[in-house]
Protein backbone atom coordinates (compact mmCIF):
# COMPACT_ATOMS: atom_id res chain seq x y z
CA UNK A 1 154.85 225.78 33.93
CA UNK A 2 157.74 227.94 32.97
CA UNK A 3 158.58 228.46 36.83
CA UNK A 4 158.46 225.07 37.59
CA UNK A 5 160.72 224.59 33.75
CA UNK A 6 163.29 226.96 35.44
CA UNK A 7 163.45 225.19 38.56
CA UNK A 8 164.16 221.87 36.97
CA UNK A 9 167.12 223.48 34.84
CA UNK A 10 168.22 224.86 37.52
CA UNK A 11 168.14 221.84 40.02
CA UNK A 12 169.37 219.45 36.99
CA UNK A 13 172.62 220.66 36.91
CA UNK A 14 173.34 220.14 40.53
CA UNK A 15 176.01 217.44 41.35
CA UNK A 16 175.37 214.66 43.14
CA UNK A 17 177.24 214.30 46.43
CA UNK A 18 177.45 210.52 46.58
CA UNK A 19 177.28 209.06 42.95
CA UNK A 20 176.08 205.04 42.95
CA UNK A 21 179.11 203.30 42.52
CA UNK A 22 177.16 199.77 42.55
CA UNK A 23 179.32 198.92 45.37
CA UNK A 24 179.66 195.56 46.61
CA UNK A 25 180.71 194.61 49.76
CA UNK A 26 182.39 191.59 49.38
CA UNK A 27 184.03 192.64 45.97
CA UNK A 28 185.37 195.95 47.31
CA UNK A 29 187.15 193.91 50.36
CA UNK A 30 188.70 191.83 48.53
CA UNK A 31 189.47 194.21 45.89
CA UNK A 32 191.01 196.56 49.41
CA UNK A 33 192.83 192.79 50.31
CA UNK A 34 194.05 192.54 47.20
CA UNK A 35 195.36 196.04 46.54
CA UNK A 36 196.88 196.52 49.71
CA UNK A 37 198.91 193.34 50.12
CA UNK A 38 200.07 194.06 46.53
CA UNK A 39 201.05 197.17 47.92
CA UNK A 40 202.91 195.87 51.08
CA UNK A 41 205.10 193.25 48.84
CA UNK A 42 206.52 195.82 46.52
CA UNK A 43 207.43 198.14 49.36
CA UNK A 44 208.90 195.32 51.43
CA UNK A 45 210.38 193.89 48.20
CA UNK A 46 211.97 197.11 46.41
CA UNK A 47 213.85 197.59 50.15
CA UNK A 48 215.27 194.60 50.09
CA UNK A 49 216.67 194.72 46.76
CA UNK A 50 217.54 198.18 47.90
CA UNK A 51 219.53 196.89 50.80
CA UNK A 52 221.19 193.90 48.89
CA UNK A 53 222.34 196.68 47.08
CA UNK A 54 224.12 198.28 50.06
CA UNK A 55 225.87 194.98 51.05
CA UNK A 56 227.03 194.33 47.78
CA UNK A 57 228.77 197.53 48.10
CA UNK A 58 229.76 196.60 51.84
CA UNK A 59 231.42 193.54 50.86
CA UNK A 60 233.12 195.11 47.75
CA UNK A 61 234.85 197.38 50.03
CA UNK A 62 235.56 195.38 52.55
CA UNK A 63 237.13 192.96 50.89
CA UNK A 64 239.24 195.79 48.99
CA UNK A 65 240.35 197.21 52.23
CA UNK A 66 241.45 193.07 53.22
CA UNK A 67 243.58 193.18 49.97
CA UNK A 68 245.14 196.60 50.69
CA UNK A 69 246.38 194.75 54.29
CA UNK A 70 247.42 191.63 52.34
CA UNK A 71 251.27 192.83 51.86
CA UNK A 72 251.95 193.58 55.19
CA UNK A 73 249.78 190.79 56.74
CA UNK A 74 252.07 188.21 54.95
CA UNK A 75 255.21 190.69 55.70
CA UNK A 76 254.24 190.47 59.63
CA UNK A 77 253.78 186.22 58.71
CA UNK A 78 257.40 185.70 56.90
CA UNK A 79 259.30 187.64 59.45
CA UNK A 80 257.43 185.70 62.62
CA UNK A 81 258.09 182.06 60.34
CA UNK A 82 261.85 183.12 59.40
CA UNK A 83 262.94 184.60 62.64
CA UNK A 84 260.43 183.73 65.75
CA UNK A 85 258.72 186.91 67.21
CA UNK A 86 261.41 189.51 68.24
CA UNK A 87 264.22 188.79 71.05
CA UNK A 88 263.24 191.60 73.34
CA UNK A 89 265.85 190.76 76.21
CA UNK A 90 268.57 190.37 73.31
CA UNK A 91 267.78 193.70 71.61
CA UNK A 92 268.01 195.50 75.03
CA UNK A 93 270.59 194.15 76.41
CA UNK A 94 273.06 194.70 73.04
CA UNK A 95 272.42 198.51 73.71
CA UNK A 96 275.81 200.40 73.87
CA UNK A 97 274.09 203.52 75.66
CA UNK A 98 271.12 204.45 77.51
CA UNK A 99 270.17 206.64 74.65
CA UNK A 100 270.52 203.14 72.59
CA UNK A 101 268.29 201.36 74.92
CA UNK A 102 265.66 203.94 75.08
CA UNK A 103 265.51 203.90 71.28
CA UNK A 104 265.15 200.06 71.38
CA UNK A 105 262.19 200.52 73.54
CA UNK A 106 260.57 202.80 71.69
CA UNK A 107 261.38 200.65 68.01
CA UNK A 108 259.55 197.40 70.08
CA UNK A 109 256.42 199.05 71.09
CA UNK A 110 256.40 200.67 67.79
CA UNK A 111 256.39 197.37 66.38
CA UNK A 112 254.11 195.93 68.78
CA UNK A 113 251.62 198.35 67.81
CA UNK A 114 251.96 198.68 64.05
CA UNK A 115 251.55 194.64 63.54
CA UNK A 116 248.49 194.45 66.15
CA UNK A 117 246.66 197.35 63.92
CA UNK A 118 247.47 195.94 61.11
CA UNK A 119 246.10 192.45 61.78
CA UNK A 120 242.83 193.68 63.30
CA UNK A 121 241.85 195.76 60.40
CA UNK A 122 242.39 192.71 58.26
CA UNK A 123 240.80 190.36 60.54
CA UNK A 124 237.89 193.26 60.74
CA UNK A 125 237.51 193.93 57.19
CA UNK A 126 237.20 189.79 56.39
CA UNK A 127 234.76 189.69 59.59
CA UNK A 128 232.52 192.85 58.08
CA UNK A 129 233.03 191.22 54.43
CA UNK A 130 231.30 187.87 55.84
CA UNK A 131 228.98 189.38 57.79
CA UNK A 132 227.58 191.20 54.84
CA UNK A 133 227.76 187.93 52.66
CA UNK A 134 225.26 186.44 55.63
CA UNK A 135 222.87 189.49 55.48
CA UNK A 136 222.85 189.39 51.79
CA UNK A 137 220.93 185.43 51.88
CA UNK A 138 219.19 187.04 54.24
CA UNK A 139 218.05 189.71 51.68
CA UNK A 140 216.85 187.24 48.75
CA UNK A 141 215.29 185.15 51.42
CA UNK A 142 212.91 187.98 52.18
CA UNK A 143 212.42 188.62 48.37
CA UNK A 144 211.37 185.02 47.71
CA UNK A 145 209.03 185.55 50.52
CA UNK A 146 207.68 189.21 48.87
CA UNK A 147 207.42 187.53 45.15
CA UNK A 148 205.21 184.88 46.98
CA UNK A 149 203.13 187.14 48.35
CA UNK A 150 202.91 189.04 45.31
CA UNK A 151 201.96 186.59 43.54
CA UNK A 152 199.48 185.81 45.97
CA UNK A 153 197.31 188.43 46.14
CA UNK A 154 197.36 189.36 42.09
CA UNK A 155 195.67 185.82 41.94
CA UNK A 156 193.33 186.94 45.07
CA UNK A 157 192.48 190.52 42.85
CA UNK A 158 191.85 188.39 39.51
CA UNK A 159 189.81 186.30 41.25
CA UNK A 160 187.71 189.30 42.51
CA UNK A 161 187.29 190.54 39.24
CA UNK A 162 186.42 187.70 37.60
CA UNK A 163 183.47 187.10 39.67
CA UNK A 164 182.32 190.16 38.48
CA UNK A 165 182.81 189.91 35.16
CA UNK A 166 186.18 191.43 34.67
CA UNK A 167 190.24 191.35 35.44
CA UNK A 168 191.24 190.49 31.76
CA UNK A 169 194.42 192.24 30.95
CA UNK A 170 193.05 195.88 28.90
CA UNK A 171 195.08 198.76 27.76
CA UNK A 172 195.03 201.40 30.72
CA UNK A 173 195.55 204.64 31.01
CA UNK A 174 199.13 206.15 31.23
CA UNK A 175 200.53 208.90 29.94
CA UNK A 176 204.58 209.90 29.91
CA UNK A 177 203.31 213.79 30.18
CA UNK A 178 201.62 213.23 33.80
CA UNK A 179 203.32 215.85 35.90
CA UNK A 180 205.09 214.67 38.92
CA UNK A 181 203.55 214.91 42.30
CA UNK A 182 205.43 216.06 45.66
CA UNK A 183 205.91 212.70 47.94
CA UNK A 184 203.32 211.77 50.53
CA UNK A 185 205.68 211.11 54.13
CA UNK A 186 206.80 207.60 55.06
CA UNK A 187 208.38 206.12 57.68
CA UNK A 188 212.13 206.27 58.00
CA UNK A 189 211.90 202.43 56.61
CA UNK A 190 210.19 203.41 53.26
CA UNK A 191 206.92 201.97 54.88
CA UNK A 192 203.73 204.09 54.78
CA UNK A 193 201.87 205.22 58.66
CA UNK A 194 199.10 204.19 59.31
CA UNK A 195 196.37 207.14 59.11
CA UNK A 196 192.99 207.65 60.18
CA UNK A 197 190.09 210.09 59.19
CA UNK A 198 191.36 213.37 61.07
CA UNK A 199 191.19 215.98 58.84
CA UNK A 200 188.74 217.73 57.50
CA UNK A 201 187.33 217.09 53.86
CA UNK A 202 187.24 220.38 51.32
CA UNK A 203 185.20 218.37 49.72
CA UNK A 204 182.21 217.41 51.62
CA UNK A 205 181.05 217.43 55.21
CA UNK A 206 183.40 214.70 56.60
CA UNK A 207 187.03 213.64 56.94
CA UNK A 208 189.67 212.58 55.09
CA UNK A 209 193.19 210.63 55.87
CA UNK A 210 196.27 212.97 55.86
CA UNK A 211 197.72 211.17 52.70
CA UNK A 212 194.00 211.24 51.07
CA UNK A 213 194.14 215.15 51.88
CA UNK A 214 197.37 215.19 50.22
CA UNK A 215 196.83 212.78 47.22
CA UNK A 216 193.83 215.84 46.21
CA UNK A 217 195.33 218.82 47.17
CA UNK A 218 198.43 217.55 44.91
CA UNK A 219 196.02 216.45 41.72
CA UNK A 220 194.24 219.90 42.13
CA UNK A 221 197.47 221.71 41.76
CA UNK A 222 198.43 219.68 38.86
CA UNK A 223 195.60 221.08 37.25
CA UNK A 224 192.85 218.38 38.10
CA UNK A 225 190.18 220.79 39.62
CA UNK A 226 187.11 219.24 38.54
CA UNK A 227 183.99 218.53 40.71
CA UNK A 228 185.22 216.08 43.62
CA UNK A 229 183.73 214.41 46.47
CA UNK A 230 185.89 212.58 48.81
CA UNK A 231 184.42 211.18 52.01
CA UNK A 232 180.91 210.08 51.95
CA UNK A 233 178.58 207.74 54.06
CA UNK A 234 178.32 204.10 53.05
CA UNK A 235 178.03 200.57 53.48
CA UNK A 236 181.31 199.69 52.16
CA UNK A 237 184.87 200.57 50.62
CA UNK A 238 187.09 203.65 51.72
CA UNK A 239 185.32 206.91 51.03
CA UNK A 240 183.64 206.16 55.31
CA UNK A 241 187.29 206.22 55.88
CA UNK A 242 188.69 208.98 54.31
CA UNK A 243 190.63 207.47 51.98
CA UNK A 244 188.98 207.70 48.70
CA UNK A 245 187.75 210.44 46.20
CA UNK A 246 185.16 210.41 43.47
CA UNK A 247 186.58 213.12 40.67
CA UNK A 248 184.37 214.25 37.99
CA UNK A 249 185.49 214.02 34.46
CA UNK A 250 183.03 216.91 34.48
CA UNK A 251 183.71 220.22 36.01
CA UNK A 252 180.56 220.56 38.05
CA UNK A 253 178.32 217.56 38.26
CA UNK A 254 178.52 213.61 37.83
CA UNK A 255 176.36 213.09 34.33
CA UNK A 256 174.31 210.42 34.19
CA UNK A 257 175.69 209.06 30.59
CA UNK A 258 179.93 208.26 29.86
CA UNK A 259 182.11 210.96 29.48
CA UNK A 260 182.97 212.17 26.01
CA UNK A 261 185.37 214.62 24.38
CA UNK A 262 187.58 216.67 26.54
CA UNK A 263 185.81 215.44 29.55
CA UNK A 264 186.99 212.12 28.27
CA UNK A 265 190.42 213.19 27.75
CA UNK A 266 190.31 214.88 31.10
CA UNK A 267 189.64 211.46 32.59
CA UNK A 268 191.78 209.17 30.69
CA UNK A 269 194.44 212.35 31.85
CA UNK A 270 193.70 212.21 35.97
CA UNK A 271 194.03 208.39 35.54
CA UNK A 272 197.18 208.15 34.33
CA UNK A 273 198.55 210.86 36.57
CA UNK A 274 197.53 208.81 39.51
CA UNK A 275 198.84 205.16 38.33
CA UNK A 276 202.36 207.57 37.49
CA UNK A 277 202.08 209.29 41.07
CA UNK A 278 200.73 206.11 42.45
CA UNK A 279 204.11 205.25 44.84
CA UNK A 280 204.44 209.05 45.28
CA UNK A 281 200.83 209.32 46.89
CA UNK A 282 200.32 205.70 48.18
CA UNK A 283 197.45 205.27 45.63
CA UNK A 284 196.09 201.72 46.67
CA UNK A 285 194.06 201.67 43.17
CA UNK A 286 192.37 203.67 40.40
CA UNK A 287 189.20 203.05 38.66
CA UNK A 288 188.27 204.40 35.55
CA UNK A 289 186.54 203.83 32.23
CA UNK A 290 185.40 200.15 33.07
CA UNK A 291 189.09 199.53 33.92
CA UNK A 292 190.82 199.17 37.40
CA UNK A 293 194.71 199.49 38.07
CA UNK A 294 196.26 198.37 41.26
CA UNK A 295 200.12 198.37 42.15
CA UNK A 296 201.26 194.67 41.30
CA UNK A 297 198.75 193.96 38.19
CA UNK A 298 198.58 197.11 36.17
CA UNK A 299 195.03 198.10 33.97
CA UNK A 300 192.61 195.18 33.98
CA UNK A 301 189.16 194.95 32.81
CA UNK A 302 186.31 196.62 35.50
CA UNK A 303 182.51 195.59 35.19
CA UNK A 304 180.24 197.69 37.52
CA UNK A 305 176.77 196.81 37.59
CA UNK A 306 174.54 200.05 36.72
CA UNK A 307 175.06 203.46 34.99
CA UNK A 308 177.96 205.51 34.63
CA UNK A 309 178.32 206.14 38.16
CA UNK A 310 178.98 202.27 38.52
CA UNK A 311 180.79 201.98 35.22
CA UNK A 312 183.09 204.78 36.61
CA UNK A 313 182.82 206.18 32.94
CA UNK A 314 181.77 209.71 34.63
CA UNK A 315 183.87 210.19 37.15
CA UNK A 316 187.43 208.69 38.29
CA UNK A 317 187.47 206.32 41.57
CA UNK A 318 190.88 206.66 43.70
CA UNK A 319 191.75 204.76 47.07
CA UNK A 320 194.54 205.38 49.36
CA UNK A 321 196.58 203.28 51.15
């Protein structure tokens, strides 16, 4: 009896690899959907404010360089209206000398050249002005088109959670002390690459996305070293992928009840640091605590249907974009 008392302690306290999150199939795609396309819009819609931005400033100047050129535009104007465009044959032919005449040359083309300059860089800087103007209508078109699909897709998540039980607006988890994390790469248009499973998981025996690899590594160094499993073998969701981790609010195992105390604290900390890091990472969402954040809706209300596992009240849930 006292063997077999050992071996129970001793086996109790083992983690589980693959805690039940009560997934559901058809609440974790649209859940994914949702997310994602949340996601997408802000991306798409913070770089074209970013850009309107930009041609603000292009038309600014350009229409500061047009009024620098306005004094000798209407200089080149008057003088063409008061006395035609210059007599060449007359100015060369009232030369006294051939020095004269070579100076009168040399005054024409001077001329010549100084008022064509002058009229193409105005003509160029009211051209690049305009242009601007057109690219800036552009700009809030393409807004108007992100806020729509914004909007879109926070109805789609709602939805999802409210068929479940959940999405009602709840108080989150944030914190202003959550250290920053260093950037995940993007593309050169602010967009994120698409990733697959290619690298191997520290965590378990399978793979994880490059960004997922980096999202952990980063929390780990931040001082979120806790029990983790990333990829794992299921029917559903992103952890087959490689793009989700399960972290422990517990340092070596997933308990079987909520997290209290500092374990509690530790996961209302991790939380936060990922909603703060969340653009950093290219955190799709966060679960936590019967609570779920994603990009475009903030902390809503979470019901899982089981334990603590599915309650995500023992460990904290992350997915990558």
């Amino acid at each position: 009896m006292a063997a077999c008392t050992l071996l129970l302690t001793a086996t109790s306290g083992v983690a589980q690899a693959d805690p039940d999150e009560g997934d559901d199939k058809t609440l974790r795609s649209a859940l994914e959907s949702a997310a994602k396309g949340q996601a997408v819009a802000i991306q798409k819609l913070n770089a074209s404010k970013k850009r309107s931005v930009q041609l603000q400033a292009t038309v600014k100047q350009a229409q500061a360089g047009a009024k620098a050129l306005e004094v000798r535009v209407n200089d080149i104007a008057n003088r063409s209206y008061r006395l035609g465009r210059p007599n060449t044959m007359a100015m060369l032919l009232d030369a006294t000398s051939p020095d004269i005449f070579l100076e009168r040359i040399q005054q024409l083309d001077m001329m010549a050249q100084l008022d064509s300059a002058t009229l193409t860089q105005y003509r160029e800087s009211l051209d690049k002005a305009e242009a601007a103007k057109v690219a800036i209508a552009k700009e809030i078109t393409e807004q108007t088109k992100q806020v729509a699909a914004l909007t879109k897709k926070k109805n789609e998540a709602e939805r999802a959670l409210a068929s479940v039980g959940g999405g009602s607006v709840s108080g989150g988890f944030v914190s202003v002390n959550s250290p920053l994390a260093k950037p995940a790469p993007r593309n050169s248009d602010g967009s994120w690459p698409s990733e697959k499973c290619t690298i191997n998981d520290p965590t378990s025996s399978g793979c994880l996305t490059p960004r997922t690899l980096h999202a952990y590594q980063e929390a780990k160094s931040d001082g979120f070293g806790r029990y983790t499993v990333c990829w794992s073998q299921r029917s559903s969701g992103e952890h087959p992928k490689g793009r989700a981790c399960d972290m422990s609010s517990n340092a070596t195992t997933y308990k079987t009840s909520p997290a209290t105390g500092g374990d509690k604290t530790y996961g209302n900390n991790l939380a936060a640091y990922f909603v703060k890091n969340a653009d950093r990472l290219g955190v799709m969402y966060v679960i936590w605590f019967r609570e779920i954040w994603m990009p475009g809706t903030g902390w809503k209300s979470y019901s899982g249907s089981g334990g603590a596992s599915a309650e995500h009240t023992n460990h904290v849930h992350v997915s990558m974009l």
